[in-house]
Protein backbone atom coordinates (compact mmCIF):
# COMPACT_ATOMS: atom_id res chain seq x y z
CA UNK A 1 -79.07 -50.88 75.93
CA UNK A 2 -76.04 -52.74 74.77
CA UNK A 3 -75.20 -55.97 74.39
CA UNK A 4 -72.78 -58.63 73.77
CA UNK A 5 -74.48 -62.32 72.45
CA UNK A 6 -72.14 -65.51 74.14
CA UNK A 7 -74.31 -68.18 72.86
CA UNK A 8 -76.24 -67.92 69.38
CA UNK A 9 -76.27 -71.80 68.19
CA UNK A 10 -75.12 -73.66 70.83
CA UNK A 11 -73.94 -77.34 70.86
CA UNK A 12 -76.24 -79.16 68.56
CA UNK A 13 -75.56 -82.20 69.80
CA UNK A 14 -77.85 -80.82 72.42
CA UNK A 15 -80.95 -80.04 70.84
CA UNK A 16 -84.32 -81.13 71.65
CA UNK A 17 -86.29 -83.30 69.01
CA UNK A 18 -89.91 -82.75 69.34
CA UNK A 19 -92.42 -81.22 71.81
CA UNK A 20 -91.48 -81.71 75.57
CA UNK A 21 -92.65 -81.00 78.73
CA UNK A 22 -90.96 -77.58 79.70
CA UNK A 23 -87.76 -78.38 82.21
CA UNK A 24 -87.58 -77.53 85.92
CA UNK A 25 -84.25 -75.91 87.04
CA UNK A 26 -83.43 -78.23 90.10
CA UNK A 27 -80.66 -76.86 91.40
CA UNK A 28 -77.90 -73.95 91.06
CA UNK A 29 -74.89 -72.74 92.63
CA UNK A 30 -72.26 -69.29 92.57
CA UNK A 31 -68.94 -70.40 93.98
CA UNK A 32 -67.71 -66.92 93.95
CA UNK A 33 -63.93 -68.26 94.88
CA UNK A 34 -63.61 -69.47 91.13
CA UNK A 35 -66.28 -66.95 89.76
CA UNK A 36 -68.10 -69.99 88.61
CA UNK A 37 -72.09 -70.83 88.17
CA UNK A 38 -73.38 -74.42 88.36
CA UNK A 39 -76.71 -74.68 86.61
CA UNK A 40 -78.85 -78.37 86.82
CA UNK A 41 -82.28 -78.98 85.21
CA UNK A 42 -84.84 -82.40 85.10
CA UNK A 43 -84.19 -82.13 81.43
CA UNK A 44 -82.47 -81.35 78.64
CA UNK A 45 -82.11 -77.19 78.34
CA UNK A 46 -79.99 -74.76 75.88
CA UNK A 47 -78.44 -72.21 77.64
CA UNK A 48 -78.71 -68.55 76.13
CA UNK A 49 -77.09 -65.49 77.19
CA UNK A 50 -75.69 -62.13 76.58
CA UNK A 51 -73.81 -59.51 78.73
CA UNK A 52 -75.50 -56.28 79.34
CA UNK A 53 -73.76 -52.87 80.29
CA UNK A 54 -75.26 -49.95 82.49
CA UNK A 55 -74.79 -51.76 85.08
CA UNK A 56 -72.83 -54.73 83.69
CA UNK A 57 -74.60 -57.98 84.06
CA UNK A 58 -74.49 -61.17 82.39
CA UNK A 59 -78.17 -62.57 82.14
CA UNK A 60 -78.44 -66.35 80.92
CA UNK A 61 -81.77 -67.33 79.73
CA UNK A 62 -82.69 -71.25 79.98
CA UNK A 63 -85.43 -71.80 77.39
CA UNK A 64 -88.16 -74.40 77.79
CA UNK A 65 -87.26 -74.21 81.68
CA UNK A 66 -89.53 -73.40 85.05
CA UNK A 67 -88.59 -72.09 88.27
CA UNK A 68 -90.75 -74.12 91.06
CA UNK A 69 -90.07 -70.94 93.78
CA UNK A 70 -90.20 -67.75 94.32
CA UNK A 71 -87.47 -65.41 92.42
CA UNK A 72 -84.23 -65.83 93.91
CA UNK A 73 -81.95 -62.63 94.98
CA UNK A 74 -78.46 -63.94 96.70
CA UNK A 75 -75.64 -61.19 97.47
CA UNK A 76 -72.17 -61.97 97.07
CA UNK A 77 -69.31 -59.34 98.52
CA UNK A 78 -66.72 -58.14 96.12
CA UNK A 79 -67.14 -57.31 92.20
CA UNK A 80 -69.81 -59.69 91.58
CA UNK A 81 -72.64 -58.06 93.65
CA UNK A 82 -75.40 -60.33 93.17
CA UNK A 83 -77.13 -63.58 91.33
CA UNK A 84 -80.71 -63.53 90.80
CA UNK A 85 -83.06 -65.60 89.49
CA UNK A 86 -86.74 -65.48 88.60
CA UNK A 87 -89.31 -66.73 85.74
CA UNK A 88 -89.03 -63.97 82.74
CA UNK A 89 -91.76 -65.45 81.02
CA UNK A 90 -93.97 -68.61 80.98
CA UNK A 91 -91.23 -70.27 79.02
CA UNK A 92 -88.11 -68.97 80.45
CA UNK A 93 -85.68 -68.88 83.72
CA UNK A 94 -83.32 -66.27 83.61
CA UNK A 95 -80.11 -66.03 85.83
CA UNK A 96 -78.66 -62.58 86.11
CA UNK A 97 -75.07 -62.31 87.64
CA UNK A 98 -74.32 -58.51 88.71
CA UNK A 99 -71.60 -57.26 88.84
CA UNK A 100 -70.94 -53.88 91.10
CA UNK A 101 -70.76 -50.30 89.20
CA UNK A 102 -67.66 -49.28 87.58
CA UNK A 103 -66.68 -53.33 86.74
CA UNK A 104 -66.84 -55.66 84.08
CA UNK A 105 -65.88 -58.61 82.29
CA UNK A 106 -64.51 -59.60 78.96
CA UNK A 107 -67.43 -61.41 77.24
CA UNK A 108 -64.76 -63.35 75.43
CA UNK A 109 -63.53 -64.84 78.76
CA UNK A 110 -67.46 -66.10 79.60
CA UNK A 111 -66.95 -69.86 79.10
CA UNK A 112 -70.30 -72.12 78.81
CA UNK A 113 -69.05 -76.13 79.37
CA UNK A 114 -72.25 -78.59 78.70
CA UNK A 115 -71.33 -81.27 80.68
CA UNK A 116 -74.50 -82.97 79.40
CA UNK A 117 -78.27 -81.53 78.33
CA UNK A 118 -79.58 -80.85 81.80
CA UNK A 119 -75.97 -80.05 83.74
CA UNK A 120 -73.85 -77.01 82.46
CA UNK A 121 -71.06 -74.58 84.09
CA UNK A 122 -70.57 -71.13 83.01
CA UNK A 123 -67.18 -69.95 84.00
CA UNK A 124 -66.64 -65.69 84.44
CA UNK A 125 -63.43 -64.17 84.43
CA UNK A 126 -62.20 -62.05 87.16
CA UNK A 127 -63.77 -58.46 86.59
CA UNK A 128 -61.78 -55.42 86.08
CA UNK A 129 -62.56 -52.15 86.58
CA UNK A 130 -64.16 -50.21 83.42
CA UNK A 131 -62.08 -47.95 81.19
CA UNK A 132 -64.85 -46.88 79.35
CA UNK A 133 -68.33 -47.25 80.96
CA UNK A 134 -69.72 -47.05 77.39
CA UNK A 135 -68.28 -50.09 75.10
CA UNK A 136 -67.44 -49.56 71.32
CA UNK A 137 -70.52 -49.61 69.16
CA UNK A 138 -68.62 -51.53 66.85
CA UNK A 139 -70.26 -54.61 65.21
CA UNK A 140 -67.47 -56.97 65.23
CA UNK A 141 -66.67 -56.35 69.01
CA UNK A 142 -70.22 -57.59 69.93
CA UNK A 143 -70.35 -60.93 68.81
CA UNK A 144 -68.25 -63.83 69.46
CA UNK A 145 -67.58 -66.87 68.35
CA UNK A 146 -67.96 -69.71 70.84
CA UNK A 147 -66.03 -73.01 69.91
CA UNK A 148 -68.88 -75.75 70.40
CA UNK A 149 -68.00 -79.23 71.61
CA UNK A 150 -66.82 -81.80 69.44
CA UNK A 151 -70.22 -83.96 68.68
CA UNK A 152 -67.92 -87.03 69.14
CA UNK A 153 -67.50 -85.99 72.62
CA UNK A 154 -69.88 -88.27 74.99
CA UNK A 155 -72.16 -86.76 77.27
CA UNK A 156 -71.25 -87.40 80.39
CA UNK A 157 -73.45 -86.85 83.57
CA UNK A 158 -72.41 -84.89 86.61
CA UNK A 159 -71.75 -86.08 89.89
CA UNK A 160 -73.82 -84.19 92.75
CA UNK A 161 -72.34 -84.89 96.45
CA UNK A 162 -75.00 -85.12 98.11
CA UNK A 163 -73.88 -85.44 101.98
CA UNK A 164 -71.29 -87.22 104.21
CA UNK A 165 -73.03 -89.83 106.89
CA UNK A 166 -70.96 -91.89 109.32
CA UNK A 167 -71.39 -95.97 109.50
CA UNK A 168 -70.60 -98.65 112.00
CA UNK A 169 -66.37 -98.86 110.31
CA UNK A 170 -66.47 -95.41 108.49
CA UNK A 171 -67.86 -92.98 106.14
CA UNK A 172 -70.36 -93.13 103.17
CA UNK A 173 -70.41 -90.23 100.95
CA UNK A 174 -73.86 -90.15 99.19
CA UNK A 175 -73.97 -89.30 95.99
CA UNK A 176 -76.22 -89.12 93.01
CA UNK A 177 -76.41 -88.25 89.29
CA UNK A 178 -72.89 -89.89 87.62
CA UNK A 179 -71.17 -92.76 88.42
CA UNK A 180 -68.16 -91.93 90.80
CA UNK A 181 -64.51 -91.81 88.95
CA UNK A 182 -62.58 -92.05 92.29
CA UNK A 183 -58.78 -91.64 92.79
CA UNK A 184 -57.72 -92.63 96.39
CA UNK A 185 -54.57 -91.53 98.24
CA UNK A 186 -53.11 -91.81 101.60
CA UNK A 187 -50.07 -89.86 102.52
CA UNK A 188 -46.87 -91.94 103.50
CA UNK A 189 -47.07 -91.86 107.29
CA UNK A 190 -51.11 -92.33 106.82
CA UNK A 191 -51.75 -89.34 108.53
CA UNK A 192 -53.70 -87.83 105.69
CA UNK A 193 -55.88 -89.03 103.33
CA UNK A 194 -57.53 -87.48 100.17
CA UNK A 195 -60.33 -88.99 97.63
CA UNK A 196 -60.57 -87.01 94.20
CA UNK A 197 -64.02 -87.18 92.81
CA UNK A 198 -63.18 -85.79 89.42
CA UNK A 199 -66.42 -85.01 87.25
CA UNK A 200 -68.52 -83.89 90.73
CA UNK A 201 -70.03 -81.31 92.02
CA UNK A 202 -71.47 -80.15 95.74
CA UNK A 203 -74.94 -80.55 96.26
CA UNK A 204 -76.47 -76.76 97.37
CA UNK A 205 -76.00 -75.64 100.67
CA UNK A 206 -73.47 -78.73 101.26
CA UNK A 207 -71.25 -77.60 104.30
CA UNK A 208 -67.60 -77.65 103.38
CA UNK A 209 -66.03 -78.87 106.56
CA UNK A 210 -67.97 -81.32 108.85
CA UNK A 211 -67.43 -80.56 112.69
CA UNK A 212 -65.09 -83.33 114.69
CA UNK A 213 -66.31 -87.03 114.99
CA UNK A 214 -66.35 -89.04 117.58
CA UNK A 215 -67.79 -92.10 116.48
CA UNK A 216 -64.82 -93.11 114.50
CA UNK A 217 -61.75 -92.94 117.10
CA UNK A 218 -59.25 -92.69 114.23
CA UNK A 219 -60.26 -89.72 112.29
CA UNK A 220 -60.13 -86.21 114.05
CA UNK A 221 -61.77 -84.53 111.20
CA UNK A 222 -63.38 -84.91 107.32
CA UNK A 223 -63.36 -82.00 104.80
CA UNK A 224 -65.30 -81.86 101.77
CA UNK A 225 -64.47 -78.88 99.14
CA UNK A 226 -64.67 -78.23 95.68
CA UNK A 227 -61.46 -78.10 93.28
CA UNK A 228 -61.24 -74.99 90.92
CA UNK A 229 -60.29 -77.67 87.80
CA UNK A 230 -61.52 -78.52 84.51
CA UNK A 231 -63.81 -81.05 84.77
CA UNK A 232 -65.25 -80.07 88.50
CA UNK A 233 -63.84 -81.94 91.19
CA UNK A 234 -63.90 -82.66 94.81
CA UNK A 235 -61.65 -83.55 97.25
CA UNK A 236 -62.19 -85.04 100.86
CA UNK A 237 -59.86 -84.90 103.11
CA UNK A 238 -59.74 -87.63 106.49
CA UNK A 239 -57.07 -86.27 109.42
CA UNK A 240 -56.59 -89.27 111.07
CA UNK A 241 -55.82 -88.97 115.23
CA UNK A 242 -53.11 -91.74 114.50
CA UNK A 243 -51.06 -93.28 111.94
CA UNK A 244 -51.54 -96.64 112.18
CA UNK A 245 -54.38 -97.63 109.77
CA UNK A 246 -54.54 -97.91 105.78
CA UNK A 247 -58.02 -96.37 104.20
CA UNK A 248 -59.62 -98.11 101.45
CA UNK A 249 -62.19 -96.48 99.00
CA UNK A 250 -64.85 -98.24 96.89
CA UNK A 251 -67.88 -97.53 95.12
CA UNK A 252 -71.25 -99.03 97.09
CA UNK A 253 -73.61 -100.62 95.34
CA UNK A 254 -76.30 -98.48 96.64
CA UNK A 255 -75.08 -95.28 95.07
CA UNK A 256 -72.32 -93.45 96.61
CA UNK A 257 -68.75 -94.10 98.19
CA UNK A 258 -67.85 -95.87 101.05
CA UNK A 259 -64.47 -94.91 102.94
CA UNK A 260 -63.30 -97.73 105.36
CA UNK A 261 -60.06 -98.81 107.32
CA UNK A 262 -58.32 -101.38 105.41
CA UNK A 263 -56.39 -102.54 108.32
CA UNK A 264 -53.47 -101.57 110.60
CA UNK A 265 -50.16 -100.95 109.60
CA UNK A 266 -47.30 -104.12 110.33
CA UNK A 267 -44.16 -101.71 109.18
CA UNK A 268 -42.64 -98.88 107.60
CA UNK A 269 -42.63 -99.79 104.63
CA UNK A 270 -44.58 -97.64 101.99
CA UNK A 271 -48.33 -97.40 102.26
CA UNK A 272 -50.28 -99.47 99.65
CA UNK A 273 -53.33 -97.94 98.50
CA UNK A 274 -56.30 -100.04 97.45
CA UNK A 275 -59.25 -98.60 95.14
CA UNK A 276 -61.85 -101.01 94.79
CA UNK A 277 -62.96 -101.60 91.04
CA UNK A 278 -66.35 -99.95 90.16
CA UNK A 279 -68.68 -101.86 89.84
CA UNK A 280 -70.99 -102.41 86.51
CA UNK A 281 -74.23 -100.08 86.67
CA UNK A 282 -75.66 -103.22 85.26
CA UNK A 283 -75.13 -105.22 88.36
CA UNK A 284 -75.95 -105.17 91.46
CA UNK A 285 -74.23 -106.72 94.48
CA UNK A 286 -76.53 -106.60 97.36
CA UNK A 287 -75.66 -108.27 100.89
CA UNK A 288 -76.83 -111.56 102.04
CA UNK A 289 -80.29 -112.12 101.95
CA UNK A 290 -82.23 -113.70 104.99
CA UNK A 291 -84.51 -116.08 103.06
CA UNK A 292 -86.02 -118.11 106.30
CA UNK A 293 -89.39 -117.66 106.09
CA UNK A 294 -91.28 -115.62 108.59
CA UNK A 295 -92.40 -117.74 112.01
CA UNK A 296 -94.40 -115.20 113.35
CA UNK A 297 -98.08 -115.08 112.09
CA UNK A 298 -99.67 -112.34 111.24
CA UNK A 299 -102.93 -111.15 111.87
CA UNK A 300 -105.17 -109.25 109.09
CA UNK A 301 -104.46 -105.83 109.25
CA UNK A 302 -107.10 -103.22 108.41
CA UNK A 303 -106.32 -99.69 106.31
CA UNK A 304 -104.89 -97.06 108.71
CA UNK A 305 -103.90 -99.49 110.81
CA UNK A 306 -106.58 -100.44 113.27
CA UNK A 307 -106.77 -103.33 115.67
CA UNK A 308 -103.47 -102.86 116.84
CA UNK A 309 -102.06 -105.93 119.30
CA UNK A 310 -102.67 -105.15 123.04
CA UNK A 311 -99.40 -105.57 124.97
CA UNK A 312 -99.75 -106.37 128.52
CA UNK A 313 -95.90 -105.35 129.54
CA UNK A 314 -96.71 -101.90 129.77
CA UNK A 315 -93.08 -101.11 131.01
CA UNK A 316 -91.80 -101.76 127.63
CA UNK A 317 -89.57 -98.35 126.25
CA UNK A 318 -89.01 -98.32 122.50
CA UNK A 319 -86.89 -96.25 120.89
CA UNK A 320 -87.28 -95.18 118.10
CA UNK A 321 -84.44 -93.35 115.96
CA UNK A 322 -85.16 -90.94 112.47
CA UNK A 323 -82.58 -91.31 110.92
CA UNK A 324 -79.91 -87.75 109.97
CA UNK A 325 -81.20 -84.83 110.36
CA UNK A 326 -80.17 -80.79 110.53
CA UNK A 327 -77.74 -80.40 108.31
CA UNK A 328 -77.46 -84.19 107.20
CA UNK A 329 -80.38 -84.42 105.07
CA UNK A 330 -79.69 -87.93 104.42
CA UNK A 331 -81.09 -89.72 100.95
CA UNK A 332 -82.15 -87.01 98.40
CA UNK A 333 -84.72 -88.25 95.90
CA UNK A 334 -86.73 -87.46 93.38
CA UNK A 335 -88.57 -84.29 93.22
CA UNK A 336 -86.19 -83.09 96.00
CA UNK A 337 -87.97 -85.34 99.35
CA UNK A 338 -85.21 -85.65 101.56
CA UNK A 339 -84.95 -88.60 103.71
CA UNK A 340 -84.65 -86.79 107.13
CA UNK A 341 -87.80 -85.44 106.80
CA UNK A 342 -89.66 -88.43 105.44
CA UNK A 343 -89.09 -90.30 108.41
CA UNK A 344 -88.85 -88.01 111.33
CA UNK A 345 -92.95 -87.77 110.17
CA UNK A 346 -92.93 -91.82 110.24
CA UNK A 347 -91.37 -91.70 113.46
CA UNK A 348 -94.06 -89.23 114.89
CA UNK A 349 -96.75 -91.45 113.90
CA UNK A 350 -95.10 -95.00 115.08
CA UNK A 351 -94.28 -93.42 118.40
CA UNK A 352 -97.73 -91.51 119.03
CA UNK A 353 -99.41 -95.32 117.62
CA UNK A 354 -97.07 -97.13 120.23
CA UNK A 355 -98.07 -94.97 123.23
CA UNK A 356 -101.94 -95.50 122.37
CA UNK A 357 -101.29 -99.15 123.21
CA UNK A 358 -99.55 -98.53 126.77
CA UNK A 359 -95.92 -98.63 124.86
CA UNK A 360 -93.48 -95.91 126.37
CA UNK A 361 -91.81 -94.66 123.24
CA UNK A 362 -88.45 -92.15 123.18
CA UNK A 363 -87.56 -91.18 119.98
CA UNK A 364 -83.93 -89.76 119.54
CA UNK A 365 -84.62 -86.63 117.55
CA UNK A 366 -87.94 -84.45 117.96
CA UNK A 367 -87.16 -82.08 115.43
CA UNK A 368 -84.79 -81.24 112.22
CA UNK A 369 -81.64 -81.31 114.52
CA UNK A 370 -78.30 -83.33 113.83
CA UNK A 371 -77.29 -85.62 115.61
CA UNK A 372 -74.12 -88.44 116.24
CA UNK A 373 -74.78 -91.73 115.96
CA UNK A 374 -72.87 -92.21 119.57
CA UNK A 375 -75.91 -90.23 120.96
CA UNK A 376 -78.88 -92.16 119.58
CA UNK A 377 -77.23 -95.42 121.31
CA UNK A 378 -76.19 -94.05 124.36
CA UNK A 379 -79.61 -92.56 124.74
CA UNK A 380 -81.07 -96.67 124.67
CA UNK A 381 -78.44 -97.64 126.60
CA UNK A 382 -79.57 -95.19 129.35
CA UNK A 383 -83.11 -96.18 129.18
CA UNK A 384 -82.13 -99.82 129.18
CA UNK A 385 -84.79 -99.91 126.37
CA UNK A 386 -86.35 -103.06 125.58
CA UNK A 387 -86.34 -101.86 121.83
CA UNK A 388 -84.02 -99.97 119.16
CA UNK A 389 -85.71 -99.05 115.98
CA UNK A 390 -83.69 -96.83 113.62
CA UNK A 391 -86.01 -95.27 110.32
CA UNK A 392 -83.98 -94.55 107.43
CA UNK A 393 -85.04 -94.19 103.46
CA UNK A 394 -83.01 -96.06 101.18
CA UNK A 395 -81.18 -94.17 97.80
CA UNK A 396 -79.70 -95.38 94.69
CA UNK A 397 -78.29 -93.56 91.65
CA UNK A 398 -81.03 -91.38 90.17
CA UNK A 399 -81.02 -92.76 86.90
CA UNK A 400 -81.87 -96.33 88.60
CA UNK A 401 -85.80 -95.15 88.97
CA UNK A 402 -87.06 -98.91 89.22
CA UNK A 403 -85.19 -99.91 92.17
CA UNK A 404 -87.79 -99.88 95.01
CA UNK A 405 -89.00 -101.47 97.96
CA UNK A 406 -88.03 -101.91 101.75
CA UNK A 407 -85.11 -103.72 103.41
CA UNK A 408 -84.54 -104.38 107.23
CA UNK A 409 -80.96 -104.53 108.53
CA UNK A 410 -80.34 -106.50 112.20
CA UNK A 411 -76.66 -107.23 113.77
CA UNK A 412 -77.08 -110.28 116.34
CA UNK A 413 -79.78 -110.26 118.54
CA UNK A 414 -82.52 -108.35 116.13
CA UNK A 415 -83.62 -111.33 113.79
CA UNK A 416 -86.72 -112.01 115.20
CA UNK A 417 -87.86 -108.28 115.43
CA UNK A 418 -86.83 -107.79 112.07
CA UNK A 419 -88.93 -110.43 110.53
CA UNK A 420 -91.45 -109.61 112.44
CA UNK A 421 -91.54 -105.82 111.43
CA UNK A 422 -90.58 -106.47 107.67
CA UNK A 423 -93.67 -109.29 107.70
CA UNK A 424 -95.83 -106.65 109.13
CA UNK A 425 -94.88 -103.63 106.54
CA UNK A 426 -95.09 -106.05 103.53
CA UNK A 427 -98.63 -106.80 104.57
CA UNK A 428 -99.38 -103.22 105.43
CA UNK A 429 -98.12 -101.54 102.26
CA UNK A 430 -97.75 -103.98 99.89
CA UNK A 431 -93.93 -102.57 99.35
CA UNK A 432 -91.66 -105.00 96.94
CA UNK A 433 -89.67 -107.09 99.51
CA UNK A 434 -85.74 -106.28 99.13
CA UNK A 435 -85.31 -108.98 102.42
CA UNK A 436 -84.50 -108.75 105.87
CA UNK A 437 -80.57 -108.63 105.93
CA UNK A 438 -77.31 -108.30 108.04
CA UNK A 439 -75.56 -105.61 108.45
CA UNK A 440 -72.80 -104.10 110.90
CA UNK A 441 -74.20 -100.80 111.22
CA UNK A 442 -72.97 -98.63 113.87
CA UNK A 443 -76.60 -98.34 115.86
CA UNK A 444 -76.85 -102.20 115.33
CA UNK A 445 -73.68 -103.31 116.71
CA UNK A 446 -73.31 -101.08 119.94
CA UNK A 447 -76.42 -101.37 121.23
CA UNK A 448 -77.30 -104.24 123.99
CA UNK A 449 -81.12 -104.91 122.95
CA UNK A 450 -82.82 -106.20 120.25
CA UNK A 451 -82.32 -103.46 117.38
CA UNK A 452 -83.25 -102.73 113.99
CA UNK A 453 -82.77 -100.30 110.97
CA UNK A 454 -85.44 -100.00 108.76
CA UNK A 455 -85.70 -98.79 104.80
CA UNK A 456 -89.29 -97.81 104.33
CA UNK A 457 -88.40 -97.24 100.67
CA UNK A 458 -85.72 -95.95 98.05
CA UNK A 459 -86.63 -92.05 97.61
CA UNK A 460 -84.83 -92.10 94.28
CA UNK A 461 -87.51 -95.08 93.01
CA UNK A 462 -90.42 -94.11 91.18
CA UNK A 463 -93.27 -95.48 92.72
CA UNK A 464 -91.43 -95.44 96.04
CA UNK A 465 -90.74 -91.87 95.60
CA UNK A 466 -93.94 -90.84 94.61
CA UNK A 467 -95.17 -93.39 98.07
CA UNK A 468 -93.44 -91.51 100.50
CA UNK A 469 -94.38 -88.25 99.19
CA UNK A 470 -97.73 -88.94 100.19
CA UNK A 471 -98.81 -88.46 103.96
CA UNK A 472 -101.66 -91.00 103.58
CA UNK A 473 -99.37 -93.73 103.02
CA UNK A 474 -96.34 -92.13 105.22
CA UNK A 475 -99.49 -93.03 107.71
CA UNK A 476 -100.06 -96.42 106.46
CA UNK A 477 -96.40 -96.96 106.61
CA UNK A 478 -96.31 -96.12 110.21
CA UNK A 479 -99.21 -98.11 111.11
CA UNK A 480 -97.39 -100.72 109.54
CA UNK A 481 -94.21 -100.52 111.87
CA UNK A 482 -95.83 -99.66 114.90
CA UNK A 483 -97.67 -103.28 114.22
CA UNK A 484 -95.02 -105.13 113.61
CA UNK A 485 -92.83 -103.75 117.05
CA UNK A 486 -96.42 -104.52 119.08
CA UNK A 487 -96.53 -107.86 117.67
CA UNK A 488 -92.70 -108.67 118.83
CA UNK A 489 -93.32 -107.36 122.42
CA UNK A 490 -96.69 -109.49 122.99
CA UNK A 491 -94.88 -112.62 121.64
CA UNK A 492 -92.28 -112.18 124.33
């Protein structure tokens, strides 16, 4: 068997120091339009590889690294056949991209790019067919010589776009990993506008087109795809319905980018484009907080959350709303818990706690479906609910592990609720207290009843993480909710 060695001693800079915990390989993806393989581990790996003839394949080998699944076998159509992926030993992942019979590469084409210890891109040139299906046995033609970074260069971590979610005045591109570096345009007659993400990459499995909107009038349609430059970028793309209004983009405080109308346009003259400044990852800028204290007593609440309050209006209807969903997994956190998931359980147990106590309780998605945000209203609206509780799980960048606890968002009418739900969850969980606060979020400001959103916890905190993770306090946070909504209907 013959082979060609890419990578014999690569990027110092990179080297481990010590004994270590071996890696786990979080994430990968073959964009087989640019012929190039992301690779992302939980910690610092270096990359080895060779390419192998009869049949040609180049195998990379990620020392000190585990696969957490099954081995991994995805076709691809054209001369690259196939990338696989399994555990060749106890010590090693190995990715093997095939190509199909009678192809191959030039191994000195194969370019490895460590954008930092645990995020690298490997880069294939466009196969050719085989002259010779048995390469030259000569010495020199087998090894290369790969040009290592220059140790001055900073490591610099990789942005992972994570999903696209709709708010109340526009869009909010989650994102994790890297600081954003944005660059904002809007075409002259503001029919088109593009954000650059330079330094990011799609999440896995991240569709590239999102379907039309209709809970933002002005935009017909979003796109989200990945540029084939050096470094990785992406570009989304807003088609407005109209010309009239001036986009804004700026980097949110809670990890991510937030894409809003700046305002309507007064003239012809040419568009001005406004890019927030980034803000410090030192500070953080959080919204108002509601520091009344709470008026509504609580009673002692027992573990699993027992002794709920009787509620004599039995024709109350509470909806309650799990936030994403489908497609949209909302927050991703540590260890891979996805928000949409975490509280479509929560919901479950709130609604099946609420009916126990003579509480009719809808909630807006029964499964892993998507869903608009116009939908979840209009569904309250049609119930005339008495009640609008929306569950969501909170996200910040994932190198910001200590940032935990809950937060509950009203518009107008939900103050009291909220207090009395955040009140009740404190007590239940014994969560850090982020505050009740306002917010104009789409489900808050078009619905008629008292409504709430609700952030059991930040699934890219530590201990919040590792919280919602676990279905015994998933239960305790449910109990906790379910309390606080009984508590607000028997004081009414």
């Amino acid at each position: 068997m013959k082979f060609h060695w890419l990578l014999s001693s690569f990027l110092g800079v990179f080297l481990l120091t010590g004994a270590a915990e071996a890696a786990r390989l979080q994430s990968w993806r073959f964009d087989a339009s640019q012929n190039r393989l992301y690779i992302r581990t939980d910690g610092g790996v270096q990359p080895k590889a060779q390419l192998i003839f009869n049949p040609t394949r180049l195998v990379i080998d990620l020392p000190g690294t585990s696969l957490d699944r099954q081995s991994v076998n995805q076709p691809f159509s054209g001369a690259i056949e196939s990338v696989r992926l399994g555990q060749f030993d106890d010590d090693t992942t190995r990715i093997v991209v095939e190509l199909k019979d009678g192809f191959t590469i030039d191994p000195a084409q194969v370019k490895f790019r460590g954008i930092s210890p645990s995020e690298w891109t490997v880069d294939l040139p466009t196969p050719v067919r085989a002259e010779n299906p048995n390469p030259s046995s000569d010495p020199d033609a087998e090894r290369l010589s790969v040009e290592p970074l220059a140790p001055s260069e900073p490591s610099v971590e990789t942005t992972v776009v994570q999903n696209v979610q709709v708010t109340g005045d526009g869009f909010l591109i989650r994102t994790t990993g890297g600081r954003p570096q944005i660059n904002f345009q809007q075409s002259r007659d503001l029919d088109i506008a593009t954000l650059d993400i330079e330094g990011a990459t799609l999440a896995p499995g991240f569709s590239s087109q999102l379907s039309q909107t209709n809970v933002n009038p002005g935009v017909e349609r979003i796109e989200v795809r990945q540029l084939p430059t050096d470094p990785p970028t992406i570009r989304v793309t807003l088609r407005m319905k109209s010309s009239n209004t001036q986009w804004r983009a700026s980097l949110s405080s809670l990890g991510g980018i937030s894409l809003q109308p700046a305002g309507t346009r007064q003239s012809a003259t040419p568009r001005r484009l406004t890019v927030d400044p980034p803000i410090p990852s030192s500070v953080s800028v959080p919204p108002p907080l509601d520091r009344t204290p709470n008026p509504v007593p609580l009673p002692r609440m027992t573990a699993g959350g027992g002794d709920l309050p009787q509620v004599s209006n039995s024709r109350s209807v509470v909806v309650l709303d799990p936030g994403h969903g489908g497609r949209d997994p909302g927050a991703v956190g540590i260890g891979g818990i996805q928000e949409k998931d975490i509280v479509l359980d929560i919901s479950f147990q709130v609604a099946r706690l609420l009916e126990q106590q003579g509480v009719q309780a809808v909630m807006s998605r029964t499964d892993d479906s998507e869903i608009d945000l116009e939908p979840r209203v209009s569904l309250a609206r049609r119930l005339n609910a008495t009640l609008f509780v929306s569950i969501h799980a909170n996200a910040i960048n994932m190198s910001r592990p200590d940032v935990n606890g809950i937060e509950t968002y009203y518009f107008d009418s939900g103050l009291d609720l909220a207090r009395t739900i955040h009140g009740s969850i404190l007590q239940g969980t014994g969560a850090d207290d982020r505050r009740v606060r306002q917010a104009r979020f789409y489900v808050l400001r078009k619905t008629s009843m008292p409504s709430v959103l609700l952030e059991v916890g930040f699934v890219t905190g530590a201990e919040d993480a590792a919280k919602l993770s676990d279905p015994a306090y998933r239960s305790q946070m449910a109990a906790s909710i379910a309390r606080g909504i009984l508590l607000y209907l028997q004081q009414r």
